[in-house]
N, C-alpha and C. Protein backbone atom coordinates (compact mmCIF):
# COMPACT_ATOMS: atom_id res chain seq x y z
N UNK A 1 0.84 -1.17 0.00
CA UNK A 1 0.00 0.00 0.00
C UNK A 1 0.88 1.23 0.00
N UNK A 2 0.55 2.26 -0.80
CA UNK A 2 1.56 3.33 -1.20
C UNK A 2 0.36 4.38 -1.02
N UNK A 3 1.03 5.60 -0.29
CA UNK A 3 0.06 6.47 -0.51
C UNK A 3 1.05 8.48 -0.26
N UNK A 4 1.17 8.65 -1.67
CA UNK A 4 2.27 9.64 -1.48
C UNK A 4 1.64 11.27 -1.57
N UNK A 5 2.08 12.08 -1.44
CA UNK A 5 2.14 13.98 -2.16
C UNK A 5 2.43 14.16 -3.03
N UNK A 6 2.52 15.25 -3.31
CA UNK A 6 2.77 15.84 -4.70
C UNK A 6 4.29 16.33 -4.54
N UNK A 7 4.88 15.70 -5.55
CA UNK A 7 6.15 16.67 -5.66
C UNK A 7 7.29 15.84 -5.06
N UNK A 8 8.59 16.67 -4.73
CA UNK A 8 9.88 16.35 -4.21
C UNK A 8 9.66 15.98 -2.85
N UNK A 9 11.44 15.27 -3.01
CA UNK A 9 11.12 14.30 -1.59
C UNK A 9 11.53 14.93 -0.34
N UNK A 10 10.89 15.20 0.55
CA UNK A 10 10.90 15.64 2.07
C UNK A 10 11.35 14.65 3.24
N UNK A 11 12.83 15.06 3.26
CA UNK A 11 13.36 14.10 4.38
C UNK A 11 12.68 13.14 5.43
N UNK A 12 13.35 12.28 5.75
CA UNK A 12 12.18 11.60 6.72
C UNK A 12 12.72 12.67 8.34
N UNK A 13 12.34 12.78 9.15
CA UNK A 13 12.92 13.17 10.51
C UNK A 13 11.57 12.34 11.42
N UNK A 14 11.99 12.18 12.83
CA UNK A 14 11.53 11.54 13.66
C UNK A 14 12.15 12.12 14.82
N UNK A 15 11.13 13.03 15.56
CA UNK A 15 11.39 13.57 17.31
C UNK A 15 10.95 13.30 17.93
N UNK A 16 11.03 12.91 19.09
CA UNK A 16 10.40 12.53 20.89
C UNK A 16 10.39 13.69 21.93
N UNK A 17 9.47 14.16 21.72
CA UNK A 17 9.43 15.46 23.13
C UNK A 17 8.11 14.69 24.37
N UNK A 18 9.12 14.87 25.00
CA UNK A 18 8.26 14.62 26.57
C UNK A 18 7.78 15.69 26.84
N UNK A 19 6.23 15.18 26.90
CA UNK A 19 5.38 16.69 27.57
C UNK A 19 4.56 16.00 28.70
N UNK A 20 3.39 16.52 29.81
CA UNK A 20 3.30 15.98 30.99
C UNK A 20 2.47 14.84 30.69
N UNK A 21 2.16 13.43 31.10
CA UNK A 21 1.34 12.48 30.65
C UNK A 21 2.35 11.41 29.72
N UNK A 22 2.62 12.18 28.96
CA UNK A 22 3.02 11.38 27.44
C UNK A 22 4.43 11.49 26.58
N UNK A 23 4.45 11.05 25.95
CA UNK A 23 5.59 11.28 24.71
C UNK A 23 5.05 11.67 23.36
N UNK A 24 5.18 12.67 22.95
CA UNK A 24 5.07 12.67 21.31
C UNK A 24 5.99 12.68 20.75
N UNK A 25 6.16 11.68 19.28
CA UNK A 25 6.38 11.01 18.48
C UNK A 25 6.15 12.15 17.33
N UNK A 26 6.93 12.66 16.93
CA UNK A 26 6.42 13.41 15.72
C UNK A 26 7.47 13.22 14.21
N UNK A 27 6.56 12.58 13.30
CA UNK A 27 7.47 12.17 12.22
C UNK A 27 6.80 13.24 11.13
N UNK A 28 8.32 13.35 10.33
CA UNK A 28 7.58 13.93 9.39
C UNK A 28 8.57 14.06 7.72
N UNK A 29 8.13 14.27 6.83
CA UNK A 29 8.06 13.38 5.54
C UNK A 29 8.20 12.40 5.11
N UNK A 30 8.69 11.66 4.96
CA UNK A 30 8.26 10.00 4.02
C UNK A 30 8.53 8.57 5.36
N UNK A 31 7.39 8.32 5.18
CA UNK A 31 7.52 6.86 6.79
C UNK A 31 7.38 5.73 5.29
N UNK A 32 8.73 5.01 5.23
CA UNK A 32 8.67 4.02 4.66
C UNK A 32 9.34 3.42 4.91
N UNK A 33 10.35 2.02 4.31
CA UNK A 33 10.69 0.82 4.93
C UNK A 33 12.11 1.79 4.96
N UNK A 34 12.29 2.13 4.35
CA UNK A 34 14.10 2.42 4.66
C UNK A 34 14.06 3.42 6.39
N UNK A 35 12.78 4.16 6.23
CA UNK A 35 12.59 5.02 7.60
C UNK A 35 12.24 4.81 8.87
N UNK A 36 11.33 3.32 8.58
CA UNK A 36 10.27 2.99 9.66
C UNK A 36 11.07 2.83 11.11
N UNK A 37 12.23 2.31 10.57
CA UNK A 37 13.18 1.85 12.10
C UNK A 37 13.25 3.25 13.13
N UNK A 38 13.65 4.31 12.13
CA UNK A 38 13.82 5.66 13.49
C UNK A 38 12.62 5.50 13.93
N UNK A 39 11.45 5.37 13.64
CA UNK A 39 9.72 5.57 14.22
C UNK A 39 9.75 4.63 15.57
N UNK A 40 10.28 3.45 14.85
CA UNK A 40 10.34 1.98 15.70
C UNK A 40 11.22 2.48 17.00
N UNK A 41 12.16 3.20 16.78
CA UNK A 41 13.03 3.27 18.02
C UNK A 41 12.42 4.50 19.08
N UNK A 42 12.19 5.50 18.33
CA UNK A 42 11.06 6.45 19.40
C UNK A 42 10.16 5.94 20.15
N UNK A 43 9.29 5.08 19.21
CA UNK A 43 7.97 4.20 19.91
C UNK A 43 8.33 3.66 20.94
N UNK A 44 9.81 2.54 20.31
CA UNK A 44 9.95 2.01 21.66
C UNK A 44 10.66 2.44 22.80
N UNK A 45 11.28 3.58 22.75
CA UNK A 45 11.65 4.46 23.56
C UNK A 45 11.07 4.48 25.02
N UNK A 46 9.77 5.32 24.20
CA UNK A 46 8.59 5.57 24.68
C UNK A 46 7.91 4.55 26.00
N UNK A 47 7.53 3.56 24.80
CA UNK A 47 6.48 2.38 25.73
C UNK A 47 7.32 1.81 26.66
N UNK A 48 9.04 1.24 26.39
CA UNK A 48 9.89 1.01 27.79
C UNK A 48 10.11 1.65 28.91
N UNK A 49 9.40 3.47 28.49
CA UNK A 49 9.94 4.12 29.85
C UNK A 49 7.98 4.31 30.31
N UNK A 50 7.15 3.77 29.79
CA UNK A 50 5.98 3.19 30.76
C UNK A 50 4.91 4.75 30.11
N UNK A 51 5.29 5.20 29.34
CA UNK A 51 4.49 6.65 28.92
C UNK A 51 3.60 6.51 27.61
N UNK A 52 2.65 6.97 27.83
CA UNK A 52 1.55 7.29 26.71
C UNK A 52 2.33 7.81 25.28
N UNK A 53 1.54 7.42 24.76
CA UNK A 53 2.46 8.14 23.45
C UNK A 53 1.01 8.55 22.35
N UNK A 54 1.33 10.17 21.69
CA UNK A 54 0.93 10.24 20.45
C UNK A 54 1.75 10.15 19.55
N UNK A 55 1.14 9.88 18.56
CA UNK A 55 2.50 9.69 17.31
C UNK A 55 1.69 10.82 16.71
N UNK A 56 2.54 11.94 15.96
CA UNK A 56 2.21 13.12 15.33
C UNK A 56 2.68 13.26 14.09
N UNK A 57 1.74 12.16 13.31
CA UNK A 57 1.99 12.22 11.31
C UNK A 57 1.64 13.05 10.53
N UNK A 58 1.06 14.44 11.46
CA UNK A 58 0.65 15.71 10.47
C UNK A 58 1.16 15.99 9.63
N UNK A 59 2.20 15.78 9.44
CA UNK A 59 3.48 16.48 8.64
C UNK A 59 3.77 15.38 7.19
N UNK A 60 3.66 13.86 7.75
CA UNK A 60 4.03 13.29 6.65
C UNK A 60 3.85 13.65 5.49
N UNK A 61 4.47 13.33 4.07
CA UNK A 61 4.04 13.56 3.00
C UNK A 61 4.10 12.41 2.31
N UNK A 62 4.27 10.93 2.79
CA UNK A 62 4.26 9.88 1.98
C UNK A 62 3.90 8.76 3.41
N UNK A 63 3.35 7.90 3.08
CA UNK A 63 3.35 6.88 4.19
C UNK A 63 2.69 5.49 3.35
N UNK A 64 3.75 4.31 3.96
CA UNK A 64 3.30 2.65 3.14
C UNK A 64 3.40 1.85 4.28
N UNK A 65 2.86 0.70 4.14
CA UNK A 65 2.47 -0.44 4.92
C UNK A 65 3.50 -0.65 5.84
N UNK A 66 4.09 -0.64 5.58
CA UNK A 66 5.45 -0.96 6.77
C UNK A 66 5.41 0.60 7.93
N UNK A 67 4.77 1.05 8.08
CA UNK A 67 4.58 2.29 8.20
C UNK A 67 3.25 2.20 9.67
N UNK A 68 2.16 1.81 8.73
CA UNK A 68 0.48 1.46 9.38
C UNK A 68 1.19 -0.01 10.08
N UNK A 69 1.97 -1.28 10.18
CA UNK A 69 2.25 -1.75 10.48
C UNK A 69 3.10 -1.18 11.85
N UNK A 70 3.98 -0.77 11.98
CA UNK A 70 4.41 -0.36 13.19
C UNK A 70 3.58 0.61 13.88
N UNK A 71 2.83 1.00 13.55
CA UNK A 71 1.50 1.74 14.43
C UNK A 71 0.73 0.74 15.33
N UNK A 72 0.55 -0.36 14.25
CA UNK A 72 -0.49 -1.10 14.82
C UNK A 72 0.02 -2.06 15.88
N UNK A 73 1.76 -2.41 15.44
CA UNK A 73 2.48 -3.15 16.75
C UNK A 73 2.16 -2.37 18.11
N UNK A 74 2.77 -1.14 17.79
CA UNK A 74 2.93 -0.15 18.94
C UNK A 74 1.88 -0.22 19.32
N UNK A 75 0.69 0.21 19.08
CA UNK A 75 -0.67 0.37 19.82
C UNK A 75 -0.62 -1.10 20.52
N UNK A 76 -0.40 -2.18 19.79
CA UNK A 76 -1.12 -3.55 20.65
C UNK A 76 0.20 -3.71 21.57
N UNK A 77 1.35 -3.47 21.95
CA UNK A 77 2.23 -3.46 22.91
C UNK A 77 1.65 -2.33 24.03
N UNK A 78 1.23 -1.08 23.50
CA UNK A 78 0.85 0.07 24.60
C UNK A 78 -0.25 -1.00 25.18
N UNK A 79 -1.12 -1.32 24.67
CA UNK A 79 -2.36 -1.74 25.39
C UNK A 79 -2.16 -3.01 26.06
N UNK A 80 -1.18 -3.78 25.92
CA UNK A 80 -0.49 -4.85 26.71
C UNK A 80 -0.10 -4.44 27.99
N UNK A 81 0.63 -2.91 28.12
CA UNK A 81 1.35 -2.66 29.08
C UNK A 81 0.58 -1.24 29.36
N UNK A 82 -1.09 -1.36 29.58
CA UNK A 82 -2.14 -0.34 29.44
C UNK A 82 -1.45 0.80 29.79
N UNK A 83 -1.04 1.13 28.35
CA UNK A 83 -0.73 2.54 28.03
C UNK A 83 -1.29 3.01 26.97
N UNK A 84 -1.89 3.67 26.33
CA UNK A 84 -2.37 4.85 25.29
C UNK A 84 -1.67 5.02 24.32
N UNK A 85 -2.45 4.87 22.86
CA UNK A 85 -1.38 5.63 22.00
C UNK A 85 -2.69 5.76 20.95
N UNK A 86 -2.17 7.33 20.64
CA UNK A 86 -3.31 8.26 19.64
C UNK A 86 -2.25 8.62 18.38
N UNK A 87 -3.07 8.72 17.36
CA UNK A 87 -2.30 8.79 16.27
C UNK A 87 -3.12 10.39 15.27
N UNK A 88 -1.95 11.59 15.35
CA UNK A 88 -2.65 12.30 14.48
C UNK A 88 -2.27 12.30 13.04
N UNK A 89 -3.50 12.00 12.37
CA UNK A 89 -3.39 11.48 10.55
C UNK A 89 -3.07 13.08 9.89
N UNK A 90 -2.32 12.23 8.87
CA UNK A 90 -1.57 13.57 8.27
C UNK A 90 -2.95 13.53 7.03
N UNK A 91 -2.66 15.20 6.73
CA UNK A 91 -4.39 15.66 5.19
C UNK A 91 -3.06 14.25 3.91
N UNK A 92 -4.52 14.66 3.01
CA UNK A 92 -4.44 13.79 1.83
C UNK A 92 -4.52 12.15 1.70
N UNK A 93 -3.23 12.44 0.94
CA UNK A 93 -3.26 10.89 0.23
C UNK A 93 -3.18 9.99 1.39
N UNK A 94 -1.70 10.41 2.42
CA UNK A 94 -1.11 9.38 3.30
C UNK A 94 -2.78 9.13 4.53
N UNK A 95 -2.84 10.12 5.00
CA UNK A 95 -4.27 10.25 5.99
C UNK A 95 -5.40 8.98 5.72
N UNK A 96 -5.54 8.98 3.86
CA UNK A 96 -6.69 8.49 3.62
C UNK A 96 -6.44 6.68 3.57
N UNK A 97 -4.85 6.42 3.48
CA UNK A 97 -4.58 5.21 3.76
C UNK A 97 -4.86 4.63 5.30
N UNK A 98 -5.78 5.36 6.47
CA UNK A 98 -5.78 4.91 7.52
C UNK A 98 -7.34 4.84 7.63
N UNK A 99 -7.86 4.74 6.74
CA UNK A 99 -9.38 4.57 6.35
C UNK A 99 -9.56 3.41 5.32
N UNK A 100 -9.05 3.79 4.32
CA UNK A 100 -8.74 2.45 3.46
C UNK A 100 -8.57 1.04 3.37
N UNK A 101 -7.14 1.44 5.01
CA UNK A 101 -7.24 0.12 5.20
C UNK A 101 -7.79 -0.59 6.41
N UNK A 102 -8.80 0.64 7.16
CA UNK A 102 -9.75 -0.07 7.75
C UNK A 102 -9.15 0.58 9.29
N UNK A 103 -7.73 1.07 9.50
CA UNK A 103 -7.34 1.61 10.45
C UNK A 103 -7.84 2.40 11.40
N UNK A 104 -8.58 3.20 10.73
CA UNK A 104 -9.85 4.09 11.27
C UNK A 104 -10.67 3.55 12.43
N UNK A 105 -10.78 1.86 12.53
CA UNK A 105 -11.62 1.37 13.42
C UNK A 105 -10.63 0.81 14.70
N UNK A 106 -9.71 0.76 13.88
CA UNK A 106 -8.41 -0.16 15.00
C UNK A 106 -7.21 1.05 16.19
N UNK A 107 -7.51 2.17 15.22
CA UNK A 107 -6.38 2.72 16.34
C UNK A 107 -7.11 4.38 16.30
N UNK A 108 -7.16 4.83 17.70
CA UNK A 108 -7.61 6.43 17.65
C UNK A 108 -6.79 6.94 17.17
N UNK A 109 -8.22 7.51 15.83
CA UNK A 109 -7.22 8.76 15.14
C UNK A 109 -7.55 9.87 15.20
N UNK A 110 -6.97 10.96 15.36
CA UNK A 110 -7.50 12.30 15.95
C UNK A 110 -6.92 13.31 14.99
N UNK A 111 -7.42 14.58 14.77
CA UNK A 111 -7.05 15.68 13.44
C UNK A 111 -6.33 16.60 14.11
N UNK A 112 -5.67 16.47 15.43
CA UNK A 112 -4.74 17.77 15.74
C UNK A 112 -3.94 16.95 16.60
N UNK A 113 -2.66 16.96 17.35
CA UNK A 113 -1.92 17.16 18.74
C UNK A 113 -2.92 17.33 19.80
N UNK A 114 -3.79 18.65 20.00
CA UNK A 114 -4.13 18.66 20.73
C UNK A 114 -5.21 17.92 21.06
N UNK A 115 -6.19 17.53 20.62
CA UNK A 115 -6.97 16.50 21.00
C UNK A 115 -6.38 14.84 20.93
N UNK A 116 -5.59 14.60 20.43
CA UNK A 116 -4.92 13.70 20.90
C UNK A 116 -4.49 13.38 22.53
N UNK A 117 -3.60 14.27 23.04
CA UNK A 117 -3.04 15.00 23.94
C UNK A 117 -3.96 14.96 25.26
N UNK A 118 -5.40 15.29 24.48
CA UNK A 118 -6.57 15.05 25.78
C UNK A 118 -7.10 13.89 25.58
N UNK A 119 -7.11 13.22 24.56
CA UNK A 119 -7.93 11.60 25.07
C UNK A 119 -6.73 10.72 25.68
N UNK A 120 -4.91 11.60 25.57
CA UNK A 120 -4.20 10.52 26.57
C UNK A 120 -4.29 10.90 27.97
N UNK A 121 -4.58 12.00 28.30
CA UNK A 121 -4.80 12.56 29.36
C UNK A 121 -6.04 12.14 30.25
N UNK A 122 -6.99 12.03 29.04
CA UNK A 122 -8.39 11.54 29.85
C UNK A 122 -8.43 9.66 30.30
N UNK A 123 -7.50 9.23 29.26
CA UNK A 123 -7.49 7.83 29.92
C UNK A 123 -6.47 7.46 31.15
N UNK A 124 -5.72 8.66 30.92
CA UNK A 124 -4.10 8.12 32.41
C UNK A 124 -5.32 8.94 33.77
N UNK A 125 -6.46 9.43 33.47
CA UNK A 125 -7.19 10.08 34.75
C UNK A 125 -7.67 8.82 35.34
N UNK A 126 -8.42 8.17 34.14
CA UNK A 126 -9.35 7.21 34.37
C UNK A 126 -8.54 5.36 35.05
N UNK A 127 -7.06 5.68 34.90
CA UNK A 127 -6.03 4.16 35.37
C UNK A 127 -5.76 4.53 36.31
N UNK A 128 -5.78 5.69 36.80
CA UNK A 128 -4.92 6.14 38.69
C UNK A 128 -5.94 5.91 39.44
């Protein structure tokens, strides 16, 4: 499954900022197999040090299966080790691959940071 932008290629980058509650995960231009590992290593960053995580794909401009695949690990490891993980879908092409392939029903997807941010907040209220 391929689902790209228009135009030239936009580095991949991948950051981890700790904010209170959680970790965000923020990737941004192309999540594909040569990239997925930096994603993989934030995520797991993340879920070993016991913290919520959003992953923040606003930015992407290309995203493929190997991609929606490590989302979907990560989420079923967070929820193993009941922790949270919200995913904000990037506009277009890449976004509409998390509907497509049915993702939409399997992992919360939310249209900003900030509401992300509050459904991890509202579930770490609801585990203490």
């Amino acid at each position: 499954m391929l689902a790209g932008g228009s135009g030239g290629v936009i580095p991949f980058r991948c950051e981890a900022t700790e904010v209170p509650g959680a970790t965000v995960v923020r990737a941004t231009g192309e999540l594909e197999l040569a990239t997925v590992g930096d994603l993989e290593k934030a995520l797991d960053a993340a879920v070993r040090a016991g913290r919520h995580v959003a992953v923040d794909l606003s930015e992407l401009s290309y995203l493929d299966s190997t991609g929606l695949r490590a989302l979907i690990t990560y989420s079923q490891l967070c929820h193993a080790q009941r922790l949270r993980l919200a995913v904000v879908t990037p506009a277009g092409a890449p976004g509409k691959l998390f509907r497509t392939s049915g993702l939409d029903r399997r992992l919360p997807l939310f249209d900003s940071l900030d509401a992300a941010l509050q459904f991890l907040r509202e579930g770490s209220a609801s585990s203490q």
